[in-house]
Every structure is written in C-alpha cells, then in structure tokens.
C-alpha atoms as a PDB file:
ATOM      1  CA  UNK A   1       9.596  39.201  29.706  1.00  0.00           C
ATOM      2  CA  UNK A   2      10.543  36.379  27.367  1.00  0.00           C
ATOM      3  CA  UNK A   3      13.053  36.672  23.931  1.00  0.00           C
ATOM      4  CA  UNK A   4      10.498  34.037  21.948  1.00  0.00           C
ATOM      5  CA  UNK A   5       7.739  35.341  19.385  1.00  0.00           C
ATOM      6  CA  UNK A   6       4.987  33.070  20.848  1.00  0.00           C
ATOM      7  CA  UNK A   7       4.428  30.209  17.832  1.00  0.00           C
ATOM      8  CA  UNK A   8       0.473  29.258  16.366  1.00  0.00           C
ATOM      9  CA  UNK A   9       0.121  26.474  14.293  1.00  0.00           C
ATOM     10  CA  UNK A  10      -3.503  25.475  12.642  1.00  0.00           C
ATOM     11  CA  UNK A  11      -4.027  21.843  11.900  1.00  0.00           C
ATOM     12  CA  UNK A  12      -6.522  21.055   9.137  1.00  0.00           C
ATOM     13  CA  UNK A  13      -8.582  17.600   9.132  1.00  0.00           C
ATOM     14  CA  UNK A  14      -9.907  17.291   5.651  1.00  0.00           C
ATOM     15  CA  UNK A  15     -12.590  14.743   5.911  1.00  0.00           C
ATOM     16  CA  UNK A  16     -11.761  11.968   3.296  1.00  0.00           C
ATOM     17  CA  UNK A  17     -14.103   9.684   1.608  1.00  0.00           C
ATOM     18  CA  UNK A  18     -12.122   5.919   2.216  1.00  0.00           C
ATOM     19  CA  UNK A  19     -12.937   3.300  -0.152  1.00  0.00           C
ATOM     20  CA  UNK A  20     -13.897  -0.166   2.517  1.00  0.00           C
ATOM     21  CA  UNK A  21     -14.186  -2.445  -0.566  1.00  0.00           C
ATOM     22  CA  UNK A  22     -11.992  -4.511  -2.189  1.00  0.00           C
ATOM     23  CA  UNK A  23     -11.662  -6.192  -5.399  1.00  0.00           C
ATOM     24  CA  UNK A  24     -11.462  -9.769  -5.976  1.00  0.00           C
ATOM     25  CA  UNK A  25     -11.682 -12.797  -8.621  1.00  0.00           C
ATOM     26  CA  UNK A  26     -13.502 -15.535  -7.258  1.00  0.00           C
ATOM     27  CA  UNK A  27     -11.157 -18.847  -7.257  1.00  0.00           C
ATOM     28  CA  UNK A  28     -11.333 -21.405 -10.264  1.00  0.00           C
ATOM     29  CA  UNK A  29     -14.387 -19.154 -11.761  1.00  0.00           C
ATOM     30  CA  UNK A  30     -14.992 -18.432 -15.359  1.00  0.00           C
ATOM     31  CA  UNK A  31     -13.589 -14.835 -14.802  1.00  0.00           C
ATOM     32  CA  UNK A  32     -10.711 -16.176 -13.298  1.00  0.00           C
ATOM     33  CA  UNK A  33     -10.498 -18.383 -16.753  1.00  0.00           C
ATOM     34  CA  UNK A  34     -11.324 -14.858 -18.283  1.00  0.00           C
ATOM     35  CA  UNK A  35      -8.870 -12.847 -16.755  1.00  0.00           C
ATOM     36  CA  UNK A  36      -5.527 -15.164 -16.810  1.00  0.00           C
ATOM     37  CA  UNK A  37      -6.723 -15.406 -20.953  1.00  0.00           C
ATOM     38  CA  UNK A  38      -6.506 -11.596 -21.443  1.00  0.00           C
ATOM     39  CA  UNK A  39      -3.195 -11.423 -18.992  1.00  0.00           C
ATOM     40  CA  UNK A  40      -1.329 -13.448 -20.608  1.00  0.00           C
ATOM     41  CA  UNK A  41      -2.438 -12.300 -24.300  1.00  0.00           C
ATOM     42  CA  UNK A  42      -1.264  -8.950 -22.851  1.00  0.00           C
ATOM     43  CA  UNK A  43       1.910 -10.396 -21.891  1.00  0.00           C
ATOM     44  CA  UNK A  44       2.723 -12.178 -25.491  1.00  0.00           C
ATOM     45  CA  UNK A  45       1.318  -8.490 -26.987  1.00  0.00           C
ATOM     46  CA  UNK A  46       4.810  -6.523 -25.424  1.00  0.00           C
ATOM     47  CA  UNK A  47       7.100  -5.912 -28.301  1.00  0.00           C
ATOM     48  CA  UNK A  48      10.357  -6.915 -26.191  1.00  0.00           C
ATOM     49  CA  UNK A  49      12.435  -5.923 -29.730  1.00  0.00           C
ATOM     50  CA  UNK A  50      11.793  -2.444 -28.695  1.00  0.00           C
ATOM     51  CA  UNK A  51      13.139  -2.608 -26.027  1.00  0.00           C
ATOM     52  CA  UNK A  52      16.377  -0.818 -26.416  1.00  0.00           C
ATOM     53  CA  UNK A  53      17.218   1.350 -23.303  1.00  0.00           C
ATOM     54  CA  UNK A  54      15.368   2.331 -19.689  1.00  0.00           C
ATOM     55  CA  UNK A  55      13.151   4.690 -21.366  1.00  0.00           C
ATOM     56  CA  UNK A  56      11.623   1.979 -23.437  1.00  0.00           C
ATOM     57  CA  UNK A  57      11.264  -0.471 -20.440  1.00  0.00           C
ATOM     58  CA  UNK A  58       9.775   2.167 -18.431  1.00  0.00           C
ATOM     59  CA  UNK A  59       6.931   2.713 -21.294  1.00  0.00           C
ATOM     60  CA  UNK A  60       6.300  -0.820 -21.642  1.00  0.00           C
ATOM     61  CA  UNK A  61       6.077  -1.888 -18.186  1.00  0.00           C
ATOM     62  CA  UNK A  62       3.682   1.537 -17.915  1.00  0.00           C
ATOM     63  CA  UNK A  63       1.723   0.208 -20.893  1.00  0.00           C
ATOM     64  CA  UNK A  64       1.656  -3.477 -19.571  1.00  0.00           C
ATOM     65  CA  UNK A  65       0.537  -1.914 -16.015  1.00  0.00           C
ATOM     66  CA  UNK A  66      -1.871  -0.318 -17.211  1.00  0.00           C
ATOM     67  CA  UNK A  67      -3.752  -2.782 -19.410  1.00  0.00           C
ATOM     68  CA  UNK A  68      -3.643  -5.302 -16.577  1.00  0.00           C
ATOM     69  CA  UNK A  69      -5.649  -2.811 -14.425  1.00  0.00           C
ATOM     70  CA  UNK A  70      -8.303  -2.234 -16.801  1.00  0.00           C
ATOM     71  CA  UNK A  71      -7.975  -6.259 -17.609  1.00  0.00           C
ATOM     72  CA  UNK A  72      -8.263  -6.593 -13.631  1.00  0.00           C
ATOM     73  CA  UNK A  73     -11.514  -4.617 -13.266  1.00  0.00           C
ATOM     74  CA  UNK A  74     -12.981  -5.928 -15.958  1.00  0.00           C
ATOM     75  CA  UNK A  75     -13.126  -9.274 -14.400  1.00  0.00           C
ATOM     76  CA  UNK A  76     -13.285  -8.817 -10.704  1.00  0.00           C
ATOM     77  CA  UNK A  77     -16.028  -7.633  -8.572  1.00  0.00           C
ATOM     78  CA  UNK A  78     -16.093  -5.276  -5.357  1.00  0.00           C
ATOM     79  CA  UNK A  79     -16.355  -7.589  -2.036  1.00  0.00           C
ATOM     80  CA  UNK A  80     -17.001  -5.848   1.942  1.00  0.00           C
END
C-alpha cells in the first residue's frame, strides 16, 4: 500500500523543419556597396525630432529594424 497517486507524464516531439542556411554579403562586392548605400540612407531617413519619450524610440528603432531586414535580404544571398 502506498499514500502517492502514481504520476504519467506524455512528452511530445514535434518534428521541426530547421533552417541549415545562412545569409551572407559577400566582402567588398557590389551588394555590399548596395547594401551599406540603402543602410545608411535608412539611418539619415529617422526623424530623431520625434523623438520625444520611450514610446517614440521604441517605434523608431522598430521601424529602423525592420527596414534593415528587408534592406538585408535584399542584398544578401543564402550560403550552406
């Protein structure tokens, strides 16, 4: 005789598709040329007068993040 409630426990394995490329910008290439162009006209493109409080920073730096990602694939291509 025992005072425990015997204890089950079910352990799912969800099988997971892994992305085993990465992205890259070849060294002194024209894309590189490309890319650091549309970065920094990005960067020059942040209205810093609105920038008045956290909420503001936290939309810009979401806005800036978010155009360098699409300015990042844009210009770089998947390696192995």
């Amino acid at each position: 005789m025992s005072n425990y409630a015997p204890l089950t426990v079910d352990i799912s394995i969800i099988k997971e598709f892994v992305l085993d490329k990465r992205c890259t910008i070849i060294k002194n290439s024209e894309e590189e040329d490309h890319f650091v162009a549309e970065l920094i006209e990005a960067i020059k493109k942040i209205d810093i007068k609105q920038l008045m409080d956290k909420d503001s920073l936290k939309l810009a730096v979401q806005e800036f993040t978010n155009k360098s990602d699409i300015i990042w694939h844009k210009h770089s291509k998947y390696i192995n």
